[in-house]
N, C-alpha and C. Protein backbone atom coordinates (compact mmCIF):
# COMPACT_ATOMS: atom_id res chain seq x y z
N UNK A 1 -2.77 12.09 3.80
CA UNK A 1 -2.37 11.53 2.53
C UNK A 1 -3.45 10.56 2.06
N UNK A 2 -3.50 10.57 0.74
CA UNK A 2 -4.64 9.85 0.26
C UNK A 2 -3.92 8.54 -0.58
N UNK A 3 -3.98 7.35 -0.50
CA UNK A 3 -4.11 6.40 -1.25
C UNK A 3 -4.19 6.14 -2.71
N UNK A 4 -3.69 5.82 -3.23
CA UNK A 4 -3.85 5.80 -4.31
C UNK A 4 -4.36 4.29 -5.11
N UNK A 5 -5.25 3.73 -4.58
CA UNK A 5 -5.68 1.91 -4.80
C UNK A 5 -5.53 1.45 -5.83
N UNK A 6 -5.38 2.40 -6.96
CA UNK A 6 -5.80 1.48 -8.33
C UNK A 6 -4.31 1.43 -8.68
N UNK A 7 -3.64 2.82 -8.14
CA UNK A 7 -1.54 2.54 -8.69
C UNK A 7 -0.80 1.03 -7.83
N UNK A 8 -1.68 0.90 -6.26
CA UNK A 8 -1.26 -0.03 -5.47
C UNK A 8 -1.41 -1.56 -6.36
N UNK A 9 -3.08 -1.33 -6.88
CA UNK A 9 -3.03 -2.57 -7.22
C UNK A 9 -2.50 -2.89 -8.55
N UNK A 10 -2.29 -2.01 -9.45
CA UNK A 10 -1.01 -2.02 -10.60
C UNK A 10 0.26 -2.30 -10.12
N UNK A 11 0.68 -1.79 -9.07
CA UNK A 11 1.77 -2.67 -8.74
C UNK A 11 2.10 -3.92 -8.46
N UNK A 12 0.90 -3.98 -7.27
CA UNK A 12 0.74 -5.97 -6.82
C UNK A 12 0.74 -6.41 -7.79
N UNK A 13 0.18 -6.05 -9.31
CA UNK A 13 -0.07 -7.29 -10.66
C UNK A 13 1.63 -6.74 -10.88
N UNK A 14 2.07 -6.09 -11.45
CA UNK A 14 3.45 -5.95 -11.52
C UNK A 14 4.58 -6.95 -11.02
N UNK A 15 4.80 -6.62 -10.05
CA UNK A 15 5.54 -7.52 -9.25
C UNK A 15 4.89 -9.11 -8.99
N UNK A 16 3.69 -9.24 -9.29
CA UNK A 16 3.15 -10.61 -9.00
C UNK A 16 3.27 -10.60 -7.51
N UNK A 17 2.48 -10.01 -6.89
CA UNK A 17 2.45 -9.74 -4.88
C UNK A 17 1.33 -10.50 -5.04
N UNK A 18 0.82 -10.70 -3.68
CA UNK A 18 -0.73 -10.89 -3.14
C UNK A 18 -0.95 -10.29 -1.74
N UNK A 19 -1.79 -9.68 -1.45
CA UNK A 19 -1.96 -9.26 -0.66
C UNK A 19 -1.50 -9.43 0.94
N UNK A 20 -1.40 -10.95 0.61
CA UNK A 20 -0.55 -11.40 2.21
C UNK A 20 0.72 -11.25 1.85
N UNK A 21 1.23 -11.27 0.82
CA UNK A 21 3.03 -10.81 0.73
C UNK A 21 2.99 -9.26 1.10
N UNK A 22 1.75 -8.81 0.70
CA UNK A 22 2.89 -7.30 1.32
C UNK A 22 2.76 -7.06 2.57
N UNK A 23 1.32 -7.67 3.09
CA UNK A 23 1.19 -7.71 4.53
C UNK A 23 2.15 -7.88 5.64
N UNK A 24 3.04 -9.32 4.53
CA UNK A 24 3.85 -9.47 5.36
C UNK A 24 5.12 -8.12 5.80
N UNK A 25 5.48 -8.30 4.55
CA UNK A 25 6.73 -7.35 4.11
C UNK A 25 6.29 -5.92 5.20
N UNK A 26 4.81 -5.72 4.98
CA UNK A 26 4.52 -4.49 6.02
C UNK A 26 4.57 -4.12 7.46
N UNK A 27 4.39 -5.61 7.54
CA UNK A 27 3.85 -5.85 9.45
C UNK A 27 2.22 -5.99 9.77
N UNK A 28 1.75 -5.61 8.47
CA UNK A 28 0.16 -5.25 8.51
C UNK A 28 -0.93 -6.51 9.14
N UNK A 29 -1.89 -6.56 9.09
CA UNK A 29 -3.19 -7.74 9.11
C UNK A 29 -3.08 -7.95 7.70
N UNK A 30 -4.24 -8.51 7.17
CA UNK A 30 -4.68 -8.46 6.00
C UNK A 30 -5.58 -7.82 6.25
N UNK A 31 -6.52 -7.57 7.73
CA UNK A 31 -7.42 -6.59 7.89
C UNK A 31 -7.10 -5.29 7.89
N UNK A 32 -5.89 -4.85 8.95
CA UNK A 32 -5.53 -3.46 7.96
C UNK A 32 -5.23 -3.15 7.11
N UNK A 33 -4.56 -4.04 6.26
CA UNK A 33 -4.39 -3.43 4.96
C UNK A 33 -5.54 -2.71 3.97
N UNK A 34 -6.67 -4.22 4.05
CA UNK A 34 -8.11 -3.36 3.56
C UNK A 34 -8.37 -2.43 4.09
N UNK A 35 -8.37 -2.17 5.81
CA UNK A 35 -8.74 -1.06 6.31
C UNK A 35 -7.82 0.43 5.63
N UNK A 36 -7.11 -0.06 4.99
CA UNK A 36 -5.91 1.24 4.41
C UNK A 36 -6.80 1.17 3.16
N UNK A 37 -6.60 0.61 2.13
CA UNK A 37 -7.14 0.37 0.72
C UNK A 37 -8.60 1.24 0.80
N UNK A 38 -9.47 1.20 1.64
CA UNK A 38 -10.59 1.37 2.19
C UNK A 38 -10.91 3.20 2.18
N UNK A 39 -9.67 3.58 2.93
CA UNK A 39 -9.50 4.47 3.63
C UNK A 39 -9.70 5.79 3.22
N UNK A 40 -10.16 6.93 3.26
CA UNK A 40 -10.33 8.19 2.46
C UNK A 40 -8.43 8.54 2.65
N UNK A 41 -8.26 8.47 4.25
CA UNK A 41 -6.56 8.97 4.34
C UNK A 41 -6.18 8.31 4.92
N UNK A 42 -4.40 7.90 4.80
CA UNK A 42 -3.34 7.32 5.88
C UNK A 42 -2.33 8.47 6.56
N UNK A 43 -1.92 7.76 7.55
CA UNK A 43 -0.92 8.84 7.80
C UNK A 43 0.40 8.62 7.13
N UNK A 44 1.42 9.48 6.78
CA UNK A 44 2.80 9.53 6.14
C UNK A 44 3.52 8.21 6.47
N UNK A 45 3.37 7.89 7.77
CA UNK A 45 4.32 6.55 8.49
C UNK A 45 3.52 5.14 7.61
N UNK A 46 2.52 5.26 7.34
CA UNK A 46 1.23 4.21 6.66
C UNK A 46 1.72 3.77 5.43
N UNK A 47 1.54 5.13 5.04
CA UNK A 47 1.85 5.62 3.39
C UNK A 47 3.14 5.30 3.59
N UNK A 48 4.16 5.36 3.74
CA UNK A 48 5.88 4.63 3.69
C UNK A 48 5.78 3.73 4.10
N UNK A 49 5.09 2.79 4.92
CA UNK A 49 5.60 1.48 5.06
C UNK A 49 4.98 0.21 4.15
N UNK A 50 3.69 0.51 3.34
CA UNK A 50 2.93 1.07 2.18
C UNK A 50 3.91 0.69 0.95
N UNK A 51 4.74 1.89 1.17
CA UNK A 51 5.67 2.03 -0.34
C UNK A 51 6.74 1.15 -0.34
N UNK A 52 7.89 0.74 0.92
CA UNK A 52 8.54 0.54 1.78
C UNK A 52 8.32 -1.57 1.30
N UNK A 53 6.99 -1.83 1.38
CA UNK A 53 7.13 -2.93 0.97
C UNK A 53 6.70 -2.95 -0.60
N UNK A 54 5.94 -2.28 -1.37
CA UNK A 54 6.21 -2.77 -2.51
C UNK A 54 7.58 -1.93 -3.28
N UNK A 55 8.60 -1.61 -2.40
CA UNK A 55 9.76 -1.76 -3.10
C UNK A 55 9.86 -0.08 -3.69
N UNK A 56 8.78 0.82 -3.70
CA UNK A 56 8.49 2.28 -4.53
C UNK A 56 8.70 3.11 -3.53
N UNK A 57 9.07 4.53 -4.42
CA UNK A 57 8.41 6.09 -4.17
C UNK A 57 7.47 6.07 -2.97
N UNK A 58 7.34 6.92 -2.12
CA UNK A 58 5.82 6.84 -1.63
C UNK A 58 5.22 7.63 -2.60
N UNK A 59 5.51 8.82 -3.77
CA UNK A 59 5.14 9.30 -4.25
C UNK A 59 4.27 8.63 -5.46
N UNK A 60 4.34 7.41 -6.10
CA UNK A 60 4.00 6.54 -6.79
C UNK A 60 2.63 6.21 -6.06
N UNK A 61 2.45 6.09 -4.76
CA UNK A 61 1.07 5.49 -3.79
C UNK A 61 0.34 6.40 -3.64
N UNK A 62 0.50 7.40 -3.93
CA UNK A 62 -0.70 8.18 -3.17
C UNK A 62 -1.13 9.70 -4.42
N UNK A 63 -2.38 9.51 -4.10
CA UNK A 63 -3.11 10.82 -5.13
C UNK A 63 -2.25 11.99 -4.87
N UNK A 64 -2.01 12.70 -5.67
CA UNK A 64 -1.41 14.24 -5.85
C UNK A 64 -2.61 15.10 -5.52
């Protein structure tokens, strides 16, 4: 699954997140998270926990 960075970061401005709120909400680092943002692919479990904290679809996160 591929990422979708620019819908992620339309959401963070959306909701007014920052990057350590979703971290939290995720379980993530703040280093993995970039390492995700970064990433050509995540796996499905990534990508839902991903969606999982900003509240969405996983279908909303990730390129078609």
């Amino acid at each position: 699954m591929v990422i979708n960075r620019s819908e992620i970061e339309l959401i963070l401005a959306r909701k007014q997140m920052t990057a350590t709120s979703i971290c939290e909400r995720a379980g993530f680092s703040r280093n993995r998270f970039y390492e995700i943002m970064r990433s050509k692919s995540v796996t499905p479990k990534t990508a839902g926990k991903m969606a999982a904290a900003l509240e969405v679809d996983v279908t909303e996160i990730i390129k078609q």
